[in-house]
N, C-alpha and C. Protein backbone atom coordinates (compact mmCIF):
# COMPACT_ATOMS: atom_id res chain seq x y z
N UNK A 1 92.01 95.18 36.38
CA UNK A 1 92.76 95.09 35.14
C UNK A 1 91.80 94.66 34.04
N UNK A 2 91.79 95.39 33.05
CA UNK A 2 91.18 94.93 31.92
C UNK A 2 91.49 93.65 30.99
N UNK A 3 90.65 93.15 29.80
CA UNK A 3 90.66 92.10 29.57
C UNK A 3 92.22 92.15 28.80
N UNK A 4 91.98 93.28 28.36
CA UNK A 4 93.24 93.34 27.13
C UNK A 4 95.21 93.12 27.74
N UNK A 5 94.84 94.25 28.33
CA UNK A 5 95.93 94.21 30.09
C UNK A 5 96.11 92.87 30.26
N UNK A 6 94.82 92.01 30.99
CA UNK A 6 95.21 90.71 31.30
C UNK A 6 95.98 90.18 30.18
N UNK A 7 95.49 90.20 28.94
CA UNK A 7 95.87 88.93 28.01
C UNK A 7 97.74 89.80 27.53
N UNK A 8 97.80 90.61 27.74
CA UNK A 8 99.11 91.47 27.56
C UNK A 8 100.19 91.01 28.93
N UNK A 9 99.32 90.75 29.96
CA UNK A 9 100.77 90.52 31.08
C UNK A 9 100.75 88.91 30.68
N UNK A 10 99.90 88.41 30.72
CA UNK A 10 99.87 86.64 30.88
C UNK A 10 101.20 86.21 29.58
N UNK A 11 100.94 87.13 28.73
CA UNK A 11 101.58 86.99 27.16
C UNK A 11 103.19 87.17 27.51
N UNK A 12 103.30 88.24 28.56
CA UNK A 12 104.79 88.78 29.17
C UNK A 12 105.57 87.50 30.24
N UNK A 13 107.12 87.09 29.45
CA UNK A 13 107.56 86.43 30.39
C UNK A 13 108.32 86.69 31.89
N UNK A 14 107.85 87.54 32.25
CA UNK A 14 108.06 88.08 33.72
C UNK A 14 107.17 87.22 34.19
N UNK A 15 106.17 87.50 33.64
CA UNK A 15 104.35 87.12 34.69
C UNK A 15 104.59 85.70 34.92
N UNK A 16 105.42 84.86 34.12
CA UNK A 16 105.54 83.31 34.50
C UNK A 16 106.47 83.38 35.87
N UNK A 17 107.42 84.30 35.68
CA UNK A 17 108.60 84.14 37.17
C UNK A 17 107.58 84.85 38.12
N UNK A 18 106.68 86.18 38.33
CA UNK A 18 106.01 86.19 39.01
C UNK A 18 105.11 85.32 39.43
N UNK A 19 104.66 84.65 38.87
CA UNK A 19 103.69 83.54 39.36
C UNK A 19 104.15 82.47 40.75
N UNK A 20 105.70 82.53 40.74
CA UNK A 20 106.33 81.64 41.50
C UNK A 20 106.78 82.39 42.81
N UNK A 21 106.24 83.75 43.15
CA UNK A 21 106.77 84.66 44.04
C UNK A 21 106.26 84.43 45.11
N UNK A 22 106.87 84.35 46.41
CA UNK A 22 105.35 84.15 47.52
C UNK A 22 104.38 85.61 47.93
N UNK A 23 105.13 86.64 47.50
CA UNK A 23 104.25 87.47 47.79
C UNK A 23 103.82 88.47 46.09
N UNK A 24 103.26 88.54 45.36
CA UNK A 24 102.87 89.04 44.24
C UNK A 24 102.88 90.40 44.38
N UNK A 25 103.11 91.29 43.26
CA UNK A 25 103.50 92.50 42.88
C UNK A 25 102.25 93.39 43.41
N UNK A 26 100.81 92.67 42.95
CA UNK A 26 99.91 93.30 43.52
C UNK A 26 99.98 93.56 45.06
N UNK A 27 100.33 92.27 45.55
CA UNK A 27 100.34 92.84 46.72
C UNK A 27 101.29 93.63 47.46
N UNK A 28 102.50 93.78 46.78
CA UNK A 28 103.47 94.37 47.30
C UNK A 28 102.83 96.38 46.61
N UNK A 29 102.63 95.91 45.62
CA UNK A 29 101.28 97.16 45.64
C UNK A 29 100.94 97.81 46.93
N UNK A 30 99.74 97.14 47.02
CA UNK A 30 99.28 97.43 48.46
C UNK A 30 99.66 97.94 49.99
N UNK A 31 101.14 97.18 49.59
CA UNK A 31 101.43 97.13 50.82
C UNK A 31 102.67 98.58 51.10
N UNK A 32 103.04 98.89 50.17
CA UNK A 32 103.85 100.25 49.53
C UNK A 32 103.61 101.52 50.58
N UNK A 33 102.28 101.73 50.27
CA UNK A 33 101.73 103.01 51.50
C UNK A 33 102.56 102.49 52.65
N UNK A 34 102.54 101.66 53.31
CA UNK A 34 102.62 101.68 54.98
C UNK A 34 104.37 101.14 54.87
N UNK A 35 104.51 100.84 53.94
CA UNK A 35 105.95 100.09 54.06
C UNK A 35 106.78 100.97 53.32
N UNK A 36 106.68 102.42 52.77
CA UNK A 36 107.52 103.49 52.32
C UNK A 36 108.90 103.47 52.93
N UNK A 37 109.13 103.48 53.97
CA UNK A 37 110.08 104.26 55.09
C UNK A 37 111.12 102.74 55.09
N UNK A 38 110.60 101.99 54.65
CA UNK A 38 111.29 100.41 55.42
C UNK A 38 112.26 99.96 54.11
N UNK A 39 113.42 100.30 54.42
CA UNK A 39 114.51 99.96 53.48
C UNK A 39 114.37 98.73 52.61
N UNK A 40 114.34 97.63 53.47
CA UNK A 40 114.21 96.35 53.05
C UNK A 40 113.04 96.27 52.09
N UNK A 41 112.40 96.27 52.42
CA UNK A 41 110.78 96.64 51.58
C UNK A 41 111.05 97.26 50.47
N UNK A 42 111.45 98.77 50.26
CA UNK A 42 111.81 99.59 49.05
C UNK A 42 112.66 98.90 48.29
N UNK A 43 113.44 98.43 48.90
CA UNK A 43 114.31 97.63 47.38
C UNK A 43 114.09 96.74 46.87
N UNK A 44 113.18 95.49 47.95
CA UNK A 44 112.54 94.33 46.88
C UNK A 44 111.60 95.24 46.37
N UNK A 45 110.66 95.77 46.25
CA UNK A 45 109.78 96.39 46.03
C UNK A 45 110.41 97.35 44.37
N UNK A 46 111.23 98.09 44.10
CA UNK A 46 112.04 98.28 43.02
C UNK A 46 112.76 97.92 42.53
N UNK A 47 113.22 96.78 43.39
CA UNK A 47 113.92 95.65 42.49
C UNK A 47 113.02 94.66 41.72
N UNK A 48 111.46 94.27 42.12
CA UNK A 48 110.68 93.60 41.78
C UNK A 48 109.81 94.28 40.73
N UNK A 49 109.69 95.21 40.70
CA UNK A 49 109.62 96.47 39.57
C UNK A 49 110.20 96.39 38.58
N UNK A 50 111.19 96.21 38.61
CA UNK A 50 112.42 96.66 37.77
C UNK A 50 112.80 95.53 36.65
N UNK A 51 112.60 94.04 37.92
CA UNK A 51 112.13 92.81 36.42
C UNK A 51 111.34 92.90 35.90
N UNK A 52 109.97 93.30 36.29
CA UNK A 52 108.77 93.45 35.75
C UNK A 52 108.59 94.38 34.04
N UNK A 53 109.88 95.40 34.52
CA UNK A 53 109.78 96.58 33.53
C UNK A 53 108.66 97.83 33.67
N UNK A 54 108.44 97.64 34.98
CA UNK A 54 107.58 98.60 35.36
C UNK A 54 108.16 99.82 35.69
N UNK A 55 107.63 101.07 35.09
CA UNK A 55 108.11 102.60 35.72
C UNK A 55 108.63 102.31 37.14
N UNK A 56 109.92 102.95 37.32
CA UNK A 56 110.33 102.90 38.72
C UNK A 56 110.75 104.49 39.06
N UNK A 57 110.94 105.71 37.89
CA UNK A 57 111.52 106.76 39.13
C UNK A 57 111.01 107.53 40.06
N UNK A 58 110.06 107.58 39.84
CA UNK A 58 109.41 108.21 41.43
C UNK A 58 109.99 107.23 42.93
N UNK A 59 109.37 105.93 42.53
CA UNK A 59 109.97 104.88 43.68
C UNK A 59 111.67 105.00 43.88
N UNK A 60 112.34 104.95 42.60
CA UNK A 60 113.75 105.14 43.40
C UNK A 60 114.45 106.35 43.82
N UNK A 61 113.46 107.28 43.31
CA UNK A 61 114.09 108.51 44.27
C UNK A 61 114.01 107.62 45.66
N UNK A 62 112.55 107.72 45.93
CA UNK A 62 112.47 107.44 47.01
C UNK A 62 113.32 106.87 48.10
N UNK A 63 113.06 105.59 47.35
CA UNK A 63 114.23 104.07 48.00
C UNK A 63 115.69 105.25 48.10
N UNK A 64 116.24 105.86 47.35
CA UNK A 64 117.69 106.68 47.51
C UNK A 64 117.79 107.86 49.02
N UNK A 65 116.53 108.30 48.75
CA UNK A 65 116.19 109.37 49.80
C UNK A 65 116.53 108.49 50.94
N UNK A 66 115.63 107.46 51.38
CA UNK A 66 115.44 106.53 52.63
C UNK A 66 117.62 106.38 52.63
N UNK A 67 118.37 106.35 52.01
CA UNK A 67 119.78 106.08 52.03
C UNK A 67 120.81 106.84 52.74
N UNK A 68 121.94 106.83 53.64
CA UNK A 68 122.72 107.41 53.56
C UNK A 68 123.48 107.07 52.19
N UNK A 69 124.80 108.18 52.37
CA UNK A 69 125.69 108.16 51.20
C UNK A 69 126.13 106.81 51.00
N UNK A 70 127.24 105.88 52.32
CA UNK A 70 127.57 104.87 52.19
C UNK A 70 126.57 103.84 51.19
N UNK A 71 125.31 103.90 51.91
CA UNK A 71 124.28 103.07 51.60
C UNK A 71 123.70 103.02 49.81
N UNK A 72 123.70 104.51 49.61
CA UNK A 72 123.72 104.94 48.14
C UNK A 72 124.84 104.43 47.28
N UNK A 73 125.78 104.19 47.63
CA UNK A 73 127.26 103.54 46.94
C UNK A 73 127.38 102.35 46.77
N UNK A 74 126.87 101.47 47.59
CA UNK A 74 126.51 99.80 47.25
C UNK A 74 126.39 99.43 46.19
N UNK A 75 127.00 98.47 45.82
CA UNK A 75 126.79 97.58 44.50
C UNK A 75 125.58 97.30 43.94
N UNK A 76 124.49 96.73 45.03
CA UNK A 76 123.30 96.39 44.68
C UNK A 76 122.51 97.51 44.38
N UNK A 77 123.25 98.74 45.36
CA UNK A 77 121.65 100.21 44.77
C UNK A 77 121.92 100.39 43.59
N UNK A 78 123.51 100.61 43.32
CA UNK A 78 124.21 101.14 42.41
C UNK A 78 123.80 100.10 40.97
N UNK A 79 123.93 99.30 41.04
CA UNK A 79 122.63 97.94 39.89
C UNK A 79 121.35 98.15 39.75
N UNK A 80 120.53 99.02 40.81
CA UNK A 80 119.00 99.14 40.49
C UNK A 80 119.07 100.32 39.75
N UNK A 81 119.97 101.24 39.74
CA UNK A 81 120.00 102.26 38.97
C UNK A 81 120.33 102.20 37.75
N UNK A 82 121.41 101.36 37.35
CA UNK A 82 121.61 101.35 35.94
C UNK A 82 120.44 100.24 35.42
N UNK A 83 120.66 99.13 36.06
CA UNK A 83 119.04 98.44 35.62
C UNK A 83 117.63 99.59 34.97
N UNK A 84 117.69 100.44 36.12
CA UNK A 84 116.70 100.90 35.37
C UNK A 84 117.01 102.43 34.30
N UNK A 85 117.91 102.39 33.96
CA UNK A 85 118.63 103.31 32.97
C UNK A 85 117.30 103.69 31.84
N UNK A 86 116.96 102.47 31.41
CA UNK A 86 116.19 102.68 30.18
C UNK A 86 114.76 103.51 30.72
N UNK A 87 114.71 103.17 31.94
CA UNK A 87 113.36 104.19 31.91
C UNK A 87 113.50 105.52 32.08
N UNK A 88 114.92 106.14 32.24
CA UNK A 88 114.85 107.80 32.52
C UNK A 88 115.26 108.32 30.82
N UNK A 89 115.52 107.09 29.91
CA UNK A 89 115.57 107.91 28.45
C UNK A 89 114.55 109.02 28.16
């Protein structure tokens, strides 16, 4: 991350509630490749996104794909979607 980047997230009040996470965004980064398929994973993972204000639709196709219908109808998926409303403007 560049200097400017840095001084732009530190400046963002997400980055203070991230700071208190036990596992950090970067690393949930990382860990994305191997943990695709794993439900649990995909939704903190776009739900942790999603406070951030980070691009999420590629990831929630995804996370939806990994769903049956029932599972797609839930309150909580059904919240990550309008949550992230503003990014498919």
């Amino acid at each position: 991350m560049g200097s400017q980047q840095l001084v732009k997230e530190a400046n963002n009040a997400n980055a203070l509630s991230e700071a208190g996470e036990p596992v950090t965004i970067v690393q949930m980064d990382s860990l994305y490749p191997s943990h695709k398929k794993d439900i649990d994973f995909m939704y903190a993972y776009v739900n942790r996104r999603t406070r951030l204000g980070l691009e999420n639709a590629n990831l929630l196709d995804a996370y939806f794909n990994l769903l049956n219908k029932k599972e797609q109808g839930m309150l909580k998926n059904l919240q990550l979607v309008v949550d992230n409303g503003s990014f498919f403007e």
